[in-house]
PDB file of N, CA and C in Angstrom:
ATOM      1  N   UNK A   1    -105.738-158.056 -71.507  1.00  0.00           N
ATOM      2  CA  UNK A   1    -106.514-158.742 -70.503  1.00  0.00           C
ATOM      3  C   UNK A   1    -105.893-158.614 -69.111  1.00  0.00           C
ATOM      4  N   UNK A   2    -104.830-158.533 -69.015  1.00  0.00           N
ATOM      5  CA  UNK A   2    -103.884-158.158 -67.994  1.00  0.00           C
ATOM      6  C   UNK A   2    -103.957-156.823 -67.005  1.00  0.00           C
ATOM      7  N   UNK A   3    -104.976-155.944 -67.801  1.00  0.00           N
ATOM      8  CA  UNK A   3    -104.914-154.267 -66.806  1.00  0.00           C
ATOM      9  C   UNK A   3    -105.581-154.658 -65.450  1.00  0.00           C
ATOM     10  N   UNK A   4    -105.406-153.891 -64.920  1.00  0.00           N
ATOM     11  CA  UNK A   4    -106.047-153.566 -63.678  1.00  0.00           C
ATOM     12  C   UNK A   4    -107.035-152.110 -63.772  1.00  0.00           C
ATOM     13  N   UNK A   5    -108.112-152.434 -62.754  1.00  0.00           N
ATOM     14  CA  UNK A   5    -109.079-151.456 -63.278  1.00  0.00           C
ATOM     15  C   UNK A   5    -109.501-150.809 -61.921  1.00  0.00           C
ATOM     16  N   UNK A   6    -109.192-149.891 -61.801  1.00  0.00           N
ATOM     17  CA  UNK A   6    -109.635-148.858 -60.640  1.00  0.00           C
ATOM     18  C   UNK A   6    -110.909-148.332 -60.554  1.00  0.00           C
ATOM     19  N   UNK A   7    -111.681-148.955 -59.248  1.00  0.00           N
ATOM     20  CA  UNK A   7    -113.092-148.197 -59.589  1.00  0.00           C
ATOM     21  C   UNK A   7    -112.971-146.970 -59.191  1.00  0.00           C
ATOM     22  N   UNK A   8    -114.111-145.865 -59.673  1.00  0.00           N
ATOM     23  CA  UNK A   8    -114.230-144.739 -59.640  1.00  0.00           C
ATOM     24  C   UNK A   8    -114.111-143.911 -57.818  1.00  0.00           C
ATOM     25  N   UNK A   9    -114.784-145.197 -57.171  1.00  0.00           N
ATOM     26  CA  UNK A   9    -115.168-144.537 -55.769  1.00  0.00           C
ATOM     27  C   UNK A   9    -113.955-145.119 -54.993  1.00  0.00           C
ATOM     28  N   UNK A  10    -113.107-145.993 -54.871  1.00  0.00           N
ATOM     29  CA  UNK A  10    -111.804-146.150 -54.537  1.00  0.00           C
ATOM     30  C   UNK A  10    -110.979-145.077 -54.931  1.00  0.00           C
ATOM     31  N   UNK A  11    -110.647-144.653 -55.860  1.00  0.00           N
ATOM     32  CA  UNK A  11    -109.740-143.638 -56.877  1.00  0.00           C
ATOM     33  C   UNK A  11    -110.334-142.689 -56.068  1.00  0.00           C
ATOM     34  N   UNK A  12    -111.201-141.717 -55.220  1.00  0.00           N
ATOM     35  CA  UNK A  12    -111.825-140.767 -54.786  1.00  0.00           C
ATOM     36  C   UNK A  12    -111.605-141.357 -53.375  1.00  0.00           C
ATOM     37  N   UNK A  13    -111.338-142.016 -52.720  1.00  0.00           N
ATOM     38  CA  UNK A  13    -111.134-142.423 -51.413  1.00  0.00           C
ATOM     39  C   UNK A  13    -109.843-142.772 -51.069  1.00  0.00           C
ATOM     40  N   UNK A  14    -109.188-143.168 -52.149  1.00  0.00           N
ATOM     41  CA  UNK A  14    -107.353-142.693 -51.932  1.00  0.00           C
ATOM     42  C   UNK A  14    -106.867-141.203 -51.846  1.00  0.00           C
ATOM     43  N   UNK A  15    -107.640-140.521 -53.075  1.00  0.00           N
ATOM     44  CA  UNK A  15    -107.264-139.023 -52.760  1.00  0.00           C
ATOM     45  C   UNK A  15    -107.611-138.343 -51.807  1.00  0.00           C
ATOM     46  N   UNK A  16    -108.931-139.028 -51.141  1.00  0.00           N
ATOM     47  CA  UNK A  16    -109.134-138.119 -49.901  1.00  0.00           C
ATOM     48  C   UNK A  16    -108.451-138.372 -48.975  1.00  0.00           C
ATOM     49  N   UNK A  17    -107.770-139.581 -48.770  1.00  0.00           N
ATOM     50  CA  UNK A  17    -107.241-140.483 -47.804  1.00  0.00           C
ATOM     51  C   UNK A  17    -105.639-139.318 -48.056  1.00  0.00           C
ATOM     52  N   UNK A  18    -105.022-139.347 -49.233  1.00  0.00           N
ATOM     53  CA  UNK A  18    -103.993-138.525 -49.054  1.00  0.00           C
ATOM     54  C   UNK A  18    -104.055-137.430 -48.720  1.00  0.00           C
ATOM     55  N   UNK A  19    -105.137-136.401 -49.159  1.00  0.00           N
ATOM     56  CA  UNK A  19    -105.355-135.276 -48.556  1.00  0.00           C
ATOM     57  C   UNK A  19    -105.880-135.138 -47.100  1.00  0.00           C
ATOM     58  N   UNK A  20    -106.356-135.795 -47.232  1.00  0.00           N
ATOM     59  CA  UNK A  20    -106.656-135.982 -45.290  1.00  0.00           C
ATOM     60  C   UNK A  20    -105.288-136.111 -44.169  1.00  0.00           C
ATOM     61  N   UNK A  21    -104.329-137.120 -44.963  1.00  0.00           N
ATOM     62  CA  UNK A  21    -103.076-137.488 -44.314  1.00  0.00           C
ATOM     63  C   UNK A  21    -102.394-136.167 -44.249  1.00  0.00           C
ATOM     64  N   UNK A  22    -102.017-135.060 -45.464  1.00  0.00           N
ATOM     65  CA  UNK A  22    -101.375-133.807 -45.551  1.00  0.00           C
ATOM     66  C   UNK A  22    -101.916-132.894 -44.393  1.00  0.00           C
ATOM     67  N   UNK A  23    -102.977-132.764 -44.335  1.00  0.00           N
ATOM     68  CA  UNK A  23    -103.809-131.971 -43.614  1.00  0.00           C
ATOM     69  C   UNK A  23    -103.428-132.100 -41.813  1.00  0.00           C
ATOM     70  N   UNK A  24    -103.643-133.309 -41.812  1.00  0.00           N
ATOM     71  CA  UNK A  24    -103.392-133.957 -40.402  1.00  0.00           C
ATOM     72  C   UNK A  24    -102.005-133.343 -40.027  1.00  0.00           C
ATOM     73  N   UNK A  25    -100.826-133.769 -41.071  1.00  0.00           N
ATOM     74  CA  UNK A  25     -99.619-133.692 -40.773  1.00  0.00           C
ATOM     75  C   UNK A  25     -98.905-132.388 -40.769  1.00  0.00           C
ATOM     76  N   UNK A  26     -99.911-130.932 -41.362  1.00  0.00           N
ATOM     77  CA  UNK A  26     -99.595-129.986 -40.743  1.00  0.00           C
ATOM     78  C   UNK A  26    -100.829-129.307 -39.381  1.00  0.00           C
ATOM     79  N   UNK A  27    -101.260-130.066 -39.590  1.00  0.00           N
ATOM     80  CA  UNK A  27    -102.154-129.744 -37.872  1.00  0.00           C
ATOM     81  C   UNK A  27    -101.112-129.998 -37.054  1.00  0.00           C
ATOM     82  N   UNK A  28    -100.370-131.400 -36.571  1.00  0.00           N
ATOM     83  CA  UNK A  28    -100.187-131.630 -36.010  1.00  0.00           C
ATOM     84  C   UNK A  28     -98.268-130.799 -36.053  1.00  0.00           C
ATOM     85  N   UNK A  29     -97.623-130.233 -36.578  1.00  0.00           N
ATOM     86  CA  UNK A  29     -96.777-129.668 -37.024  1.00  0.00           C
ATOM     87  C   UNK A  29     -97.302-128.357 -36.483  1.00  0.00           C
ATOM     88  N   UNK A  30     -98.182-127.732 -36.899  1.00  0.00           N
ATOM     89  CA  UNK A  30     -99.030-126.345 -35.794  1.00  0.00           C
ATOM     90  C   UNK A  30     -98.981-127.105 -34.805  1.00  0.00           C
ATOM     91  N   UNK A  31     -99.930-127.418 -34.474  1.00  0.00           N
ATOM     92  CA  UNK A  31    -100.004-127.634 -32.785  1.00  0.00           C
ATOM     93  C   UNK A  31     -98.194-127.813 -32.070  1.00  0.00           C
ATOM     94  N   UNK A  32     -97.201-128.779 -32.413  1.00  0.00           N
ATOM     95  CA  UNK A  32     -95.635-128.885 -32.256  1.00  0.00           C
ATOM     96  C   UNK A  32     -95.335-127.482 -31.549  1.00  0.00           C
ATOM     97  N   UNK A  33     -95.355-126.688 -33.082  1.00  0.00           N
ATOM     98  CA  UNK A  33     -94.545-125.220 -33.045  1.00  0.00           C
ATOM     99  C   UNK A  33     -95.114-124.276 -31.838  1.00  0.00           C
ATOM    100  N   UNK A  34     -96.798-124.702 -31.749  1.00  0.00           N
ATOM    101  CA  UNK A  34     -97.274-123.735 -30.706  1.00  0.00           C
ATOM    102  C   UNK A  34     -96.592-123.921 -29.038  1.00  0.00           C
ATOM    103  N   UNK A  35     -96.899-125.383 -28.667  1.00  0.00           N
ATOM    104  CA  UNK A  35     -96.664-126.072 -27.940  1.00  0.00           C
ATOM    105  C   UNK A  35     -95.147-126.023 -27.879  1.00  0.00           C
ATOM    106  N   UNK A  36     -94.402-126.041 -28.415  1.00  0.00           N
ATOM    107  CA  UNK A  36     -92.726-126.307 -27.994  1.00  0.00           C
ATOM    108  C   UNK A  36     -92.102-124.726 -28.577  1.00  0.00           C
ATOM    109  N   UNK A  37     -92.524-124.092 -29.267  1.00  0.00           N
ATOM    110  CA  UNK A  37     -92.099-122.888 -29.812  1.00  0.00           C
ATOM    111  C   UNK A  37     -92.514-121.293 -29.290  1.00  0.00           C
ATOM    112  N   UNK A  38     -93.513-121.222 -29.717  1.00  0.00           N
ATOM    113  CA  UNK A  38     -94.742-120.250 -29.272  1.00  0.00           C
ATOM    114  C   UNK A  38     -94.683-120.166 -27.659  1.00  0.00           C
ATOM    115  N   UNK A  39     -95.044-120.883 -26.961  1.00  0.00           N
ATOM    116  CA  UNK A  39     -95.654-121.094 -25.417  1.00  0.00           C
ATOM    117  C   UNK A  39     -94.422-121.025 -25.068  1.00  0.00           C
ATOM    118  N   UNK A  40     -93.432-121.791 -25.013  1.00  0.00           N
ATOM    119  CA  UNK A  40     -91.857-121.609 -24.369  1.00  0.00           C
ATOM    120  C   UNK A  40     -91.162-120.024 -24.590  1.00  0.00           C
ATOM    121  N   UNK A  41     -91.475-119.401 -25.370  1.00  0.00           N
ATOM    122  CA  UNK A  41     -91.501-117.884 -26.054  1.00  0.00           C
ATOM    123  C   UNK A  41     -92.208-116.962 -25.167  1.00  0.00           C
ATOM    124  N   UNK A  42     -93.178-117.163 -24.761  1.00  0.00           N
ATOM    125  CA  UNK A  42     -94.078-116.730 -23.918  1.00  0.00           C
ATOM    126  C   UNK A  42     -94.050-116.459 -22.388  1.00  0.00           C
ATOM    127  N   UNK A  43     -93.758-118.029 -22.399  1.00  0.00           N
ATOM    128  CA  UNK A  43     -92.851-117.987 -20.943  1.00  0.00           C
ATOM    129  C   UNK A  43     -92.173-118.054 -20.428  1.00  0.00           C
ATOM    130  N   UNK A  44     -90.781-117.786 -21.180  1.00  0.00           N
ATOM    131  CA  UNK A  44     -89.620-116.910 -21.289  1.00  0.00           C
ATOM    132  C   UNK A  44     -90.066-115.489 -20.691  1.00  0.00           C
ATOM    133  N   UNK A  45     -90.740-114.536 -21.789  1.00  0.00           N
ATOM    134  CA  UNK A  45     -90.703-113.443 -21.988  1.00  0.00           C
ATOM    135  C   UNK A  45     -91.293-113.043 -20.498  1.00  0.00           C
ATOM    136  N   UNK A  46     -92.479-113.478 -19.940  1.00  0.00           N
ATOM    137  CA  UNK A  46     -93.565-113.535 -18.806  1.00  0.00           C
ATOM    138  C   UNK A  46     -92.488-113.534 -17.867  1.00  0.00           C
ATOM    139  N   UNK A  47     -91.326-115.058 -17.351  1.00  0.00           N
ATOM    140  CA  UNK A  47     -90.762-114.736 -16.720  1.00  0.00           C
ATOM    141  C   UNK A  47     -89.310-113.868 -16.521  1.00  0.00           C
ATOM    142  N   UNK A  48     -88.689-113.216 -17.531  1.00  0.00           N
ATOM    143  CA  UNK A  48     -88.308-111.945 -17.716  1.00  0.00           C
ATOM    144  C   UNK A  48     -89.061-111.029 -16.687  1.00  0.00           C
ATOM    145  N   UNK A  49     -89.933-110.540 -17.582  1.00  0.00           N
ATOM    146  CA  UNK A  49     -91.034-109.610 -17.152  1.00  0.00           C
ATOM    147  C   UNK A  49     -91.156-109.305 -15.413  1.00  0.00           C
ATOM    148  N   UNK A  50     -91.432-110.593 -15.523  1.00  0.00           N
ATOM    149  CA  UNK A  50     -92.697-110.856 -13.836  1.00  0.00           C
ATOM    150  C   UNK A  50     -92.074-111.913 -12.984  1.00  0.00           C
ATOM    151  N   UNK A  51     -90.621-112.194 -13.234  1.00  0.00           N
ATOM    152  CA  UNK A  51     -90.173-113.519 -12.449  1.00  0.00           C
ATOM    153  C   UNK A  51     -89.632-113.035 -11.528  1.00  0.00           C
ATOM    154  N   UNK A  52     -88.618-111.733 -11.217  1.00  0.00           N
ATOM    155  CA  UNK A  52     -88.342-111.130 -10.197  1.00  0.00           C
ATOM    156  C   UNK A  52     -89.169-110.400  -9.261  1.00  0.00           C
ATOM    157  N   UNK A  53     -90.385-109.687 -10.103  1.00  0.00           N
ATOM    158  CA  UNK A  53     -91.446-109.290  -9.064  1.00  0.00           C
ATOM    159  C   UNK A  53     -91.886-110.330  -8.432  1.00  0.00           C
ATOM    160  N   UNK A  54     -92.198-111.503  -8.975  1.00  0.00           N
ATOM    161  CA  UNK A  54     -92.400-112.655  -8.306  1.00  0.00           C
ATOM    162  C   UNK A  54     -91.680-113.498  -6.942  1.00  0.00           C
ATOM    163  N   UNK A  55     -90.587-112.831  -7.237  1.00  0.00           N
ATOM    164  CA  UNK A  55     -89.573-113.753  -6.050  1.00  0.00           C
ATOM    165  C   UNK A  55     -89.418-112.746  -5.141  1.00  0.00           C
ATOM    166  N   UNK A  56     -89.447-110.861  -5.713  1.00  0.00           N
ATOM    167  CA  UNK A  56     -89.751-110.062  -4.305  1.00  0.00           C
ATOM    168  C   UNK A  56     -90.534-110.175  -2.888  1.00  0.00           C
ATOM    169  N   UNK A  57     -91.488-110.373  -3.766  1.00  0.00           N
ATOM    170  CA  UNK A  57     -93.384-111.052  -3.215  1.00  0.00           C
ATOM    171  C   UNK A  57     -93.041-112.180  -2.349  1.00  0.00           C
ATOM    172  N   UNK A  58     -92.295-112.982  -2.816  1.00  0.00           N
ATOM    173  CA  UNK A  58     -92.123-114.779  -2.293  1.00  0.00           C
ATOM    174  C   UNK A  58     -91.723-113.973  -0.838  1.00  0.00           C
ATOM    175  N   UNK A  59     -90.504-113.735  -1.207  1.00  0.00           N
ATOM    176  CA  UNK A  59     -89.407-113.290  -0.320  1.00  0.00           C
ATOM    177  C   UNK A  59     -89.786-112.027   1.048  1.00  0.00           C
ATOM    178  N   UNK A  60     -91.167-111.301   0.405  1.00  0.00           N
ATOM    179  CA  UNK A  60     -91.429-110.233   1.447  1.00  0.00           C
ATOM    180  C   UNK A  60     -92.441-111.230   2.118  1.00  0.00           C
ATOM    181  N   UNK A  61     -93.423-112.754   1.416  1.00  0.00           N
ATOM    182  CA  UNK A  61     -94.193-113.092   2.451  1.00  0.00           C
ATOM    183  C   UNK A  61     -93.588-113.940   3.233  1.00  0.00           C
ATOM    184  N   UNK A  62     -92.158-114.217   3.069  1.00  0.00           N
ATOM    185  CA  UNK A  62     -92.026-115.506   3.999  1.00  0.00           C
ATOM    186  C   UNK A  62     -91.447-114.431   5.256  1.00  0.00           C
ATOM    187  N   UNK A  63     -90.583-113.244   4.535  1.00  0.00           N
ATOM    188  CA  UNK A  63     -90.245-112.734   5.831  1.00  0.00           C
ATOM    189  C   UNK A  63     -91.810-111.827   7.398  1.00  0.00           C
ATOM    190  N   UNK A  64     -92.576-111.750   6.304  1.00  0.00           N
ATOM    191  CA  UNK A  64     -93.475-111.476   7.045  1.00  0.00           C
ATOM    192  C   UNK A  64     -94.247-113.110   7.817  1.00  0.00           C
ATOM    193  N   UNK A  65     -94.370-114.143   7.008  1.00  0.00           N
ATOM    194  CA  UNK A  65     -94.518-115.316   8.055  1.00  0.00           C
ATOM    195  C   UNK A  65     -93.366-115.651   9.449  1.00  0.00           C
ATOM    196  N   UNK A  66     -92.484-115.177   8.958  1.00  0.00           N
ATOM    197  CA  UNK A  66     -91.254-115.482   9.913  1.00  0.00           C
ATOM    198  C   UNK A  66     -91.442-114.209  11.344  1.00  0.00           C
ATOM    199  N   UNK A  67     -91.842-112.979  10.862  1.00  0.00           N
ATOM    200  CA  UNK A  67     -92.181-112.285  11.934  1.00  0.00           C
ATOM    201  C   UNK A  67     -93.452-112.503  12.937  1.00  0.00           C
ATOM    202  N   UNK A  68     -95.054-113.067  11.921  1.00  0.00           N
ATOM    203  CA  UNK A  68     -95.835-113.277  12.715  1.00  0.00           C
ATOM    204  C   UNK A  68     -95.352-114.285  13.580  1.00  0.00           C
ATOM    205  N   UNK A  69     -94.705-115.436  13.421  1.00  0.00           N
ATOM    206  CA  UNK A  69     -94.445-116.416  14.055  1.00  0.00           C
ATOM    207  C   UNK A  69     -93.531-115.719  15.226  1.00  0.00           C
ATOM    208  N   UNK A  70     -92.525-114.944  14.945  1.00  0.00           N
ATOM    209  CA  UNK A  70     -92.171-114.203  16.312  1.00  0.00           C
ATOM    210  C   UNK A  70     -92.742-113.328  17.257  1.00  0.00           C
ATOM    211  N   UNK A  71     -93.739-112.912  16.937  1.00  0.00           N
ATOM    212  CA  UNK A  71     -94.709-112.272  17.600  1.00  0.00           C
ATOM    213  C   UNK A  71     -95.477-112.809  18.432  1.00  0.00           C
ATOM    214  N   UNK A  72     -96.031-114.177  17.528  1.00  0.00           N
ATOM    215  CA  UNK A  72     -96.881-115.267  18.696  1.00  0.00           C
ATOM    216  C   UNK A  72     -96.015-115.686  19.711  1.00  0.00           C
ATOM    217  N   UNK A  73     -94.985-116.330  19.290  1.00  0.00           N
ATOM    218  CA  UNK A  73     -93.782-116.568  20.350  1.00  0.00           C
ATOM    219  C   UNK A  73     -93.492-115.780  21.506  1.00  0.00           C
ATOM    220  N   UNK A  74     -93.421-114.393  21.220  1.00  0.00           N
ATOM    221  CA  UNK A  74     -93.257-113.344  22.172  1.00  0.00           C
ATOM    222  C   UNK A  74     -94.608-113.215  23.110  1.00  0.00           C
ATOM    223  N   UNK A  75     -95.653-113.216  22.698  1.00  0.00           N
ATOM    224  CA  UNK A  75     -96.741-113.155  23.139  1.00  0.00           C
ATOM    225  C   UNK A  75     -97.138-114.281  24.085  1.00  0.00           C
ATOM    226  N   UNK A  76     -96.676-115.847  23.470  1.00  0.00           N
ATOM    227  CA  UNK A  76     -97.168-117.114  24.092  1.00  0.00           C
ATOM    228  C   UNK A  76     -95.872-116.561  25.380  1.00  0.00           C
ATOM    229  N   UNK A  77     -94.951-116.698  25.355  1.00  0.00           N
ATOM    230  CA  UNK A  77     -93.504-116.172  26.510  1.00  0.00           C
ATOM    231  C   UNK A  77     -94.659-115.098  27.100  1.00  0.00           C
ATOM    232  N   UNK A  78     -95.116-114.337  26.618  1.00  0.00           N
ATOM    233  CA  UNK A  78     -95.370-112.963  27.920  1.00  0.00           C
ATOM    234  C   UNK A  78     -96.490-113.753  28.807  1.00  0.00           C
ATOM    235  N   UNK A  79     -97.505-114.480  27.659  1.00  0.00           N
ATOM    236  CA  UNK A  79     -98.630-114.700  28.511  1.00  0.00           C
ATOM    237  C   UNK A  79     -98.501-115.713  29.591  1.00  0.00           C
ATOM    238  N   UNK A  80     -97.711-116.683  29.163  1.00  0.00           N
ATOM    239  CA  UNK A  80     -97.432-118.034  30.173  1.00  0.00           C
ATOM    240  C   UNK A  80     -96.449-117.621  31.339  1.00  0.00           C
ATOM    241  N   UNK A  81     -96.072-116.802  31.135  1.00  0.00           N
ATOM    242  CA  UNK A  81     -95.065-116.056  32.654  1.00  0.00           C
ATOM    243  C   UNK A  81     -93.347-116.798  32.647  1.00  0.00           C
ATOM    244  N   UNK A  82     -93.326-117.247  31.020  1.00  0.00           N
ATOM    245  CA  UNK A  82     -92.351-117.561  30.799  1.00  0.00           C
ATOM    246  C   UNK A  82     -90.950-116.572  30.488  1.00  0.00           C
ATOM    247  N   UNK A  83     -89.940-116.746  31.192  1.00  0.00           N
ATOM    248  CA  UNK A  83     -89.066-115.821  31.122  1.00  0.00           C
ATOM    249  C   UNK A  83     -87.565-116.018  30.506  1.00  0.00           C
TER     250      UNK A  83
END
């Protein structure tokens, strides 16, 4: 008189409930590895690759901002009759 009796549709809603939980817990274990593993891998490699062409570029536009700006300078001096 003492058993306990499991209905049929509980017993089928725990197992899904555990398999649902497994499932989740390597989704979210993928997504981790992509996100902290994968992508950091990536952009590593990218800036290897393309991080020095990158800072050439930086480095040739600032020196070219630094010249237009001497040019206007020279120009504002010629035009104002400044000597």
């Amino acid at each position: 008189m003492g058993e306990i009796i499991e209905f049929p549709a509980y017993k089928e809603a725990k197992e899904k409930l555990i398999e649902l939980k497994k499932t989740l817990a390597e989704l979210v274990f993928e997504k981790d590895n992509l996100k902290f593993v994968i992508c950091e891998n990536i952009k590593t490699q990218y800036m290897l690759n393309f991080g020095s062409l990158e800072y050439n570029f930086y480095k040739a536009y600032c020196k070219y901002l630094r010249l237009r700006r001497k040019k206007e300078m020279i120009h504002a001096n010629m035009y104002h009759g400044y000597s």
